[in-house]
C-alpha atoms as a PDB file:
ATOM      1  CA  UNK A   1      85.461 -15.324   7.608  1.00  0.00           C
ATOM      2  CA  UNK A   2      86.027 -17.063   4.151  1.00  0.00           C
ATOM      3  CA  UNK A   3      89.706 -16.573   4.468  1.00  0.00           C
ATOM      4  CA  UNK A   4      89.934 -17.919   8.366  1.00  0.00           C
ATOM      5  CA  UNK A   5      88.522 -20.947   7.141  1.00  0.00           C
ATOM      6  CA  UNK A   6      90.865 -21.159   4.022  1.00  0.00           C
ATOM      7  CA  UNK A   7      93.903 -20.678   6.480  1.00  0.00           C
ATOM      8  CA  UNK A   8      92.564 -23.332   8.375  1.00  0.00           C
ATOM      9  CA  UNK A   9      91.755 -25.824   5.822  1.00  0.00           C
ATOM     10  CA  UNK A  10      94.853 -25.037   3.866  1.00  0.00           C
ATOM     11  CA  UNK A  11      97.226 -26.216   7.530  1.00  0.00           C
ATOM     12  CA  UNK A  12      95.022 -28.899   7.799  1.00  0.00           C
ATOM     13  CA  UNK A  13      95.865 -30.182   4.245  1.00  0.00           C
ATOM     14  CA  UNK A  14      99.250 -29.389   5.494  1.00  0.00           C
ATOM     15  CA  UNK A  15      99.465 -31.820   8.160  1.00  0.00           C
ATOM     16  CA  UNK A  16      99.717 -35.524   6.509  1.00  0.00           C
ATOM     17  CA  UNK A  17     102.618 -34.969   3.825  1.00  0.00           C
ATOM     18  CA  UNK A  18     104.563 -33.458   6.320  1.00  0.00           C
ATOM     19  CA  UNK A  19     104.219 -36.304   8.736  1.00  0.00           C
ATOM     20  CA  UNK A  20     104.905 -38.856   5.648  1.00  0.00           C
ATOM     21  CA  UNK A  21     108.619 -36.719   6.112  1.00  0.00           C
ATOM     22  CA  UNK A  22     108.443 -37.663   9.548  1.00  0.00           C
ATOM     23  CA  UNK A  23     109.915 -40.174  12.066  1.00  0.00           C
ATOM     24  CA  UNK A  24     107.719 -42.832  12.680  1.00  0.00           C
ATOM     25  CA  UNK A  25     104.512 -41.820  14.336  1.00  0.00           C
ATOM     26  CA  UNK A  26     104.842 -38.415  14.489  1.00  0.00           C
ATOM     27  CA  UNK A  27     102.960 -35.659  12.855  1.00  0.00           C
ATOM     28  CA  UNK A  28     103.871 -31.928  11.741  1.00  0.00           C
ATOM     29  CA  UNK A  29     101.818 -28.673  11.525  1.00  0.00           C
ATOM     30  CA  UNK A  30     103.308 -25.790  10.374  1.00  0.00           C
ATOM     31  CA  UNK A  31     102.321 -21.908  10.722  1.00  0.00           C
ATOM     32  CA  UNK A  32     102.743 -19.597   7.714  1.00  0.00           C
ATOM     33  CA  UNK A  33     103.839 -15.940   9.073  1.00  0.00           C
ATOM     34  CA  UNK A  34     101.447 -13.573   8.378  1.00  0.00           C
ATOM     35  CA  UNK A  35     103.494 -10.518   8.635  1.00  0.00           C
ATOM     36  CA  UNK A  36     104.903  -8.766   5.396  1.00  0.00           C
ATOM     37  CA  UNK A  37     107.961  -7.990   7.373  1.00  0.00           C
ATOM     38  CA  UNK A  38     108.133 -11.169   9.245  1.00  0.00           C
ATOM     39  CA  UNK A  39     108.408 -13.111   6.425  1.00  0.00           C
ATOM     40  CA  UNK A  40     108.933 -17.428   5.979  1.00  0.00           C
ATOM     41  CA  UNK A  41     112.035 -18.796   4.468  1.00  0.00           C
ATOM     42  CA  UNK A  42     112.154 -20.545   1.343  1.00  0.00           C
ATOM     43  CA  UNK A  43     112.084 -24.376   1.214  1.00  0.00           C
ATOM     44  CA  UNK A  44     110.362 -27.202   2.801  1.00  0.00           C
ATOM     45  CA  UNK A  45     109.982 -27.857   7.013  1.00  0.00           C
ATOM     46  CA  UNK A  46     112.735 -31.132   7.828  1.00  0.00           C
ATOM     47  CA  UNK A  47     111.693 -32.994  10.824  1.00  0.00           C
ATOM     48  CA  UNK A  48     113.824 -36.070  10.846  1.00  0.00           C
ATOM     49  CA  UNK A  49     115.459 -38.624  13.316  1.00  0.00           C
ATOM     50  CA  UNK A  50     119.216 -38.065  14.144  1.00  0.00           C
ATOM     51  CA  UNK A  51     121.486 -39.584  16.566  1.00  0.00           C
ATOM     52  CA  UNK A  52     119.303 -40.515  19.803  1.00  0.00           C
ATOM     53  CA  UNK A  53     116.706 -37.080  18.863  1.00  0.00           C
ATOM     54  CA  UNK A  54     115.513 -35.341  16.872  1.00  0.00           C
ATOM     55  CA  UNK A  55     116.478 -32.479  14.391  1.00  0.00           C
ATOM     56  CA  UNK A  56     114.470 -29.941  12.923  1.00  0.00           C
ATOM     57  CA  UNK A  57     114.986 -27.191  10.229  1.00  0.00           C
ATOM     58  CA  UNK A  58     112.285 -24.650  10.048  1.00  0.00           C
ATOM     59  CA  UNK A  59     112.126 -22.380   7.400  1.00  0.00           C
ATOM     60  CA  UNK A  60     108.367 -21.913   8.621  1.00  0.00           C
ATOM     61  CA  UNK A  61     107.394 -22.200  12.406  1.00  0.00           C
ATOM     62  CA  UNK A  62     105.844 -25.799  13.596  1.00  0.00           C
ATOM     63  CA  UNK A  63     104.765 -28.075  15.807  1.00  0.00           C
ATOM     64  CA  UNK A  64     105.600 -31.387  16.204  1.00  0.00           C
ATOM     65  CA  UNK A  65     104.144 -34.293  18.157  1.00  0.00           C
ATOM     66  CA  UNK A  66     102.983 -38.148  18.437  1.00  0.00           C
ATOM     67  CA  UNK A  67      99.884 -39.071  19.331  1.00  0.00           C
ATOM     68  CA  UNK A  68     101.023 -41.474  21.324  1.00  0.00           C
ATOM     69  CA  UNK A  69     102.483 -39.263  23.255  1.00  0.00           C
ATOM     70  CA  UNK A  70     100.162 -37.875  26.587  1.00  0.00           C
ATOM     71  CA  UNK A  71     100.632 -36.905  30.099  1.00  0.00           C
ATOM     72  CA  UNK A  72      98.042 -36.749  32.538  1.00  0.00           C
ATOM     73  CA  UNK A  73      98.303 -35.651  36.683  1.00  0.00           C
ATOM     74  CA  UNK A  74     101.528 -34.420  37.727  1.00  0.00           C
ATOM     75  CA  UNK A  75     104.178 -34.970  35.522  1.00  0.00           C
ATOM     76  CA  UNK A  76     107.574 -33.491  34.486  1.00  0.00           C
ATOM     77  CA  UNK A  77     107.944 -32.955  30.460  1.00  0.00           C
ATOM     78  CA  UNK A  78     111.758 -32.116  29.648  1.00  0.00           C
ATOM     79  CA  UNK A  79     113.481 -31.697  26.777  1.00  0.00           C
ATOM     80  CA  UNK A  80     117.272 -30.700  25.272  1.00  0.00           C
ATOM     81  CA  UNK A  81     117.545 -27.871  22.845  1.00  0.00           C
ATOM     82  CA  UNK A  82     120.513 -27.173  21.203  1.00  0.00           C
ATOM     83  CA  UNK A  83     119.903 -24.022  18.551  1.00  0.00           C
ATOM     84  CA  UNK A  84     122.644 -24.901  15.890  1.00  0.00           C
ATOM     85  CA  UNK A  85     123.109 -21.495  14.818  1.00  0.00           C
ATOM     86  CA  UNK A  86     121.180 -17.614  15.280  1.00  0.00           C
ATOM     87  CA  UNK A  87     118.416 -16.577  13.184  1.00  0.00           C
ATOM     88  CA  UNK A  88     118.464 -13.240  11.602  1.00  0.00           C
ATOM     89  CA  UNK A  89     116.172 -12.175  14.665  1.00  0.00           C
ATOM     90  CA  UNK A  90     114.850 -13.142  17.812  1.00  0.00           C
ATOM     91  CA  UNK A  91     112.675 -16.536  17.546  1.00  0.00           C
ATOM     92  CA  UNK A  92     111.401 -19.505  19.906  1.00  0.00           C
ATOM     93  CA  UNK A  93     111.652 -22.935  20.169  1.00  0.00           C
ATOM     94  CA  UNK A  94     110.633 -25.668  23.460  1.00  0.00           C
ATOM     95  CA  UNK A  95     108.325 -27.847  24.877  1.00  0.00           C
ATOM     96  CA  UNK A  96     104.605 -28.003  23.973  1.00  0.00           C
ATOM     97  CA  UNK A  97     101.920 -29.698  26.576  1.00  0.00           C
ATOM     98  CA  UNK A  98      98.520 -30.203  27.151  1.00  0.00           C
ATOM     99  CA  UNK A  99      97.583 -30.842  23.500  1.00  0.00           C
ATOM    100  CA  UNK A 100      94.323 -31.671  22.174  1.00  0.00           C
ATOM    101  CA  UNK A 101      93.241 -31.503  18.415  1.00  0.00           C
ATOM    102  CA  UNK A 102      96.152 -30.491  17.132  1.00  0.00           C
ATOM    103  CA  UNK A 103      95.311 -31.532  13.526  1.00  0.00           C
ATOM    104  CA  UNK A 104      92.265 -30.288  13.789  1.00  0.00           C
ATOM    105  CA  UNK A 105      90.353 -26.182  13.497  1.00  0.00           C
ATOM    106  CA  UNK A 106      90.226 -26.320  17.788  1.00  0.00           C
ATOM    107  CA  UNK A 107      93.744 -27.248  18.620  1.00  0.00           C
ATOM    108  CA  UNK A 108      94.652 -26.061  21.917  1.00  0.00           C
ATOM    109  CA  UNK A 109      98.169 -26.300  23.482  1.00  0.00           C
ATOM    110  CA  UNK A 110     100.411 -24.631  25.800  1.00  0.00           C
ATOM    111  CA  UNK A 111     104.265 -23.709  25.343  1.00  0.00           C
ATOM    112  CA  UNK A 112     107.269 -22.660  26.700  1.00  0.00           C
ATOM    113  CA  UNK A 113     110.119 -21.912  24.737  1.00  0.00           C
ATOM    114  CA  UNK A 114     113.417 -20.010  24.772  1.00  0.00           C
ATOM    115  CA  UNK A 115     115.405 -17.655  22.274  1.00  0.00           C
ATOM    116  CA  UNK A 116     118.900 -16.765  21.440  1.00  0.00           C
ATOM    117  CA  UNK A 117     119.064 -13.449  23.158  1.00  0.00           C
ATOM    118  CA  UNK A 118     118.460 -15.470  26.401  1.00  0.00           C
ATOM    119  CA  UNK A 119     114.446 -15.049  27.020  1.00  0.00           C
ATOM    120  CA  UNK A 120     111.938 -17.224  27.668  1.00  0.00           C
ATOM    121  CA  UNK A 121     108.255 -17.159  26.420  1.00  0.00           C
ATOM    122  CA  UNK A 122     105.339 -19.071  27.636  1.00  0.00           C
ATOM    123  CA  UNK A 123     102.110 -18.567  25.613  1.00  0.00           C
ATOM    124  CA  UNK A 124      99.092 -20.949  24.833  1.00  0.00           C
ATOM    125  CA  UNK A 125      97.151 -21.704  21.596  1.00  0.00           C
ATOM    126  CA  UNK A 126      93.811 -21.870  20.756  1.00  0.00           C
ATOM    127  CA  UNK A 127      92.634 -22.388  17.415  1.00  0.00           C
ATOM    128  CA  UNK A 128      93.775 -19.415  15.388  1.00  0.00           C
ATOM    129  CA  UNK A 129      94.617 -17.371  18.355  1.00  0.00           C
ATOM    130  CA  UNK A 130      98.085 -17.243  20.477  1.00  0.00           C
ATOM    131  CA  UNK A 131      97.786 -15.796  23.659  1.00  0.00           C
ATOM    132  CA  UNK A 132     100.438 -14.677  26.530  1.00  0.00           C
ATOM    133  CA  UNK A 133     100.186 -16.850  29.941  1.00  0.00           C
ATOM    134  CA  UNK A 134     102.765 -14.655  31.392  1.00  0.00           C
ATOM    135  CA  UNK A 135     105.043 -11.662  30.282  1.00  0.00           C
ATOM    136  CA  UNK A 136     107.860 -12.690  28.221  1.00  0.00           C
ATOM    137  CA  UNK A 137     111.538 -13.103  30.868  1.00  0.00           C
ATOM    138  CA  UNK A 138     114.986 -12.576  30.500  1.00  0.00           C
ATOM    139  CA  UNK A 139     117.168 -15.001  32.820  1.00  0.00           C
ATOM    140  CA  UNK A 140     120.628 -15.405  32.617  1.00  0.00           C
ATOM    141  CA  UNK A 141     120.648 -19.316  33.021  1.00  0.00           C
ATOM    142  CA  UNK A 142     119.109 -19.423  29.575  1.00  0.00           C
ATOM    143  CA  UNK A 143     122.260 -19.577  27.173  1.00  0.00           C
ATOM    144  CA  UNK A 144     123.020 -17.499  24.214  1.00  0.00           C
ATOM    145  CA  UNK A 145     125.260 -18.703  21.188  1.00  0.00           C
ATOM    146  CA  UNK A 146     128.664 -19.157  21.762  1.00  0.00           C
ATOM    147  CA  UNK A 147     131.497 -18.270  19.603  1.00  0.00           C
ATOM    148  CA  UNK A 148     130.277 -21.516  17.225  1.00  0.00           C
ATOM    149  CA  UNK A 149     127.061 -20.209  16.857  1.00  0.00           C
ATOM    150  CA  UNK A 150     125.150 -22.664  18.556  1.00  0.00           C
ATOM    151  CA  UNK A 151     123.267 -22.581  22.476  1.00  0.00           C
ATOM    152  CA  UNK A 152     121.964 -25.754  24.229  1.00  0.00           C
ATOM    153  CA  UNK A 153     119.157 -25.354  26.692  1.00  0.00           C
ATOM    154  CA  UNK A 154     117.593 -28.245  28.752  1.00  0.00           C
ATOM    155  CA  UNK A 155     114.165 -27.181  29.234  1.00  0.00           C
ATOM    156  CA  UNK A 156     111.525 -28.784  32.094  1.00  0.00           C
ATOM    157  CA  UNK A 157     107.383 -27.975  32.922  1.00  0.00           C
ATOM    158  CA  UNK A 158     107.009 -29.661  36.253  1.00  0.00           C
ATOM    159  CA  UNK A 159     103.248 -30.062  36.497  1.00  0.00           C
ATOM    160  CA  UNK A 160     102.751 -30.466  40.376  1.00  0.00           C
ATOM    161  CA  UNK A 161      99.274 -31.141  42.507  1.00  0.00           C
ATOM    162  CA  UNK A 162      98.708 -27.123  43.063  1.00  0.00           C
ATOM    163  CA  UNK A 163     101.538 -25.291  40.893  1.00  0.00           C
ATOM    164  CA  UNK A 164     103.489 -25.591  37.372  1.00  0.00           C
ATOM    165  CA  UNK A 165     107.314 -24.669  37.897  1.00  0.00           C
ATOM    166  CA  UNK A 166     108.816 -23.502  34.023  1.00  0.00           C
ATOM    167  CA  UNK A 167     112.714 -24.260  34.369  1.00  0.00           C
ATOM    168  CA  UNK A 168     115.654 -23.560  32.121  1.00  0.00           C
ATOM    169  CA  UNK A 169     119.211 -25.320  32.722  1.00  0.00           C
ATOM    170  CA  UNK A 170     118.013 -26.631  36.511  1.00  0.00           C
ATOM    171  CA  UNK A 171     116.391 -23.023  37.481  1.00  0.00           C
ATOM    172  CA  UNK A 172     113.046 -22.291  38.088  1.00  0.00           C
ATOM    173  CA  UNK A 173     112.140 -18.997  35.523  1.00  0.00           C
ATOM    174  CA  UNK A 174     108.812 -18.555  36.344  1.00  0.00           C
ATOM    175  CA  UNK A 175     105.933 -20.472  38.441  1.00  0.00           C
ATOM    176  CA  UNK A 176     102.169 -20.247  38.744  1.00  0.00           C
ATOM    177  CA  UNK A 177      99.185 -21.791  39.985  1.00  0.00           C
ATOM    178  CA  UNK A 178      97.805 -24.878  38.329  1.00  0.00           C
ATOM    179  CA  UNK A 179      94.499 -24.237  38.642  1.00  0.00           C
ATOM    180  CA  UNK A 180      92.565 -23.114  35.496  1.00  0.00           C
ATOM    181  CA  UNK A 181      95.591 -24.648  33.123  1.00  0.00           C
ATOM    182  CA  UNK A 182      95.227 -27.452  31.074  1.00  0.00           C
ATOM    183  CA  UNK A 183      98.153 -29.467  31.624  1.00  0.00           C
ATOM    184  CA  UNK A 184      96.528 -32.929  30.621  1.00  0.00           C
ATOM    185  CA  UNK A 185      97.280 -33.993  26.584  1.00  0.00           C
ATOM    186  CA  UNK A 186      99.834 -34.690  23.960  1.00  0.00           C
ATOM    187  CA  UNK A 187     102.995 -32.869  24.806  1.00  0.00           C
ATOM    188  CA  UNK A 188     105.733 -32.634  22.139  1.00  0.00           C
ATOM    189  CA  UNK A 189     107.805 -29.796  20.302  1.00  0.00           C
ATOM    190  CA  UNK A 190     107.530 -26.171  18.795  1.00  0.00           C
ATOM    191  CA  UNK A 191     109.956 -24.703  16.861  1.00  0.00           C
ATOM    192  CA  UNK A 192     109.771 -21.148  15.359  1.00  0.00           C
ATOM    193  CA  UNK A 193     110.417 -19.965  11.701  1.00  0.00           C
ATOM    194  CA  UNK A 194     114.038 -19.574  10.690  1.00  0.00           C
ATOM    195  CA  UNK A 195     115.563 -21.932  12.715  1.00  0.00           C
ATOM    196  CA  UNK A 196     117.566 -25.152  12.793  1.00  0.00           C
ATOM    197  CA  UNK A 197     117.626 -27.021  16.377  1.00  0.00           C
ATOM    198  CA  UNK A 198     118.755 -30.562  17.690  1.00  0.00           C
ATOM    199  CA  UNK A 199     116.612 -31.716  20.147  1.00  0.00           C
ATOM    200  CA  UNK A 200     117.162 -34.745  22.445  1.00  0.00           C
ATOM    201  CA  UNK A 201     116.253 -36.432  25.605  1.00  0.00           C
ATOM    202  CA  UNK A 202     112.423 -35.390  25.076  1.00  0.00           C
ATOM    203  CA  UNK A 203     110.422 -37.549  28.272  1.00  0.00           C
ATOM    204  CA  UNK A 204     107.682 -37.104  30.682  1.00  0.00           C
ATOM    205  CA  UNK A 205     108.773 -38.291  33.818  1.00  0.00           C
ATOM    206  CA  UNK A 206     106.140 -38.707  37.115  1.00  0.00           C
END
């Protein structure tokens, strides 16, 4: 119990100088890996404004949102991922919606992300505790790095009045009933340890 609540307090303590690093408004909360053979990167999370987006470099996994930022009722979140070159393994970055607390010891969001060997995750935290919302997919419209190294994604959650429709690159990957989700709350970005990825054209659209 005593070293839950140091693992929470410690991220919390995390989230302000992070956000100081930040563009204007937004926040960062990172996630330490907990596996021995798993393990974080050296150096510091950048989360920084460039061109019309934004860019991240992760040597930890994080999340990254503005408060400002909310959708409520049916909505469309989308977002433009371009991975700028392959980790040393498989990990995920995309959208996060339906945030609430995210600072805080009860944050709850859901997310749906893709990876370089062209699958697509959807999963949902709360507090501590990350939990599948549907089996992890393989699609082919979800692109893998090209001979450069990099992959650019377009990503879309299209919450509608009875279902949420997760697409990749214009295709529907996966649907499933809205009832019983929580698609109302800050929406914003996750990006997975060991990564560097562009991201632009982040919106919510009705």
């Amino acid at each position: 119990m005593k070293r839950h609540v140091f693992r929470v307090v410690f991220a919390l303590l995390l989230v302000a100088p992070l956000a100081a690093q930040s563009p204007k408004g937004w926040k960062v909360r990172p996630d330490s890996s907990a596996s021995a053979s798993d393990p974080d990167a050296a150096g510091n999370i950048k989360f920084v404004t460039m061109g019309t987006g934004f860019h991240a470099t992760n040597p930890r996994a994080a999340v990254y949102w503005n408060p400002a930022n909310t959708a409520t009722g049916n909505y469309t979140l989308k977002g433009t991922f371009t991975l700028m070159k392959p980790s040393g393994h498989t990990n995920y970055y995309g959208l996060v919606f339906g945030g609430s607390d995210l600072e805080g010891a009860a944050q709850k969001y859901t997310y749906f992300m893709v990876a370089q060997d062209g699958t697509w995750l959807l999963k949902k935290r709360d507090g501590e505790a990350a939990t599948d919302v549907a089996p992890k997919g393989t699609n082919a419209v979800v692109k893998k790095p090209d001979s450069s190294g990099k992959s650019t994604n377009a990503l879309e959650v299209r919450v509608g009045a009875d279902k949420i429709d997760y697409v990749v690159n214009g295709t529907v990957v996966h649907s499933m009933p809205k009832s019983g989700a929580k698609t109302d709350g800050v929406y914003g970005i996750r990006v997975n340890h060991l990564l560097e990825v562009q991201i632009d054209g982040l919106a919510v659209t009705k």
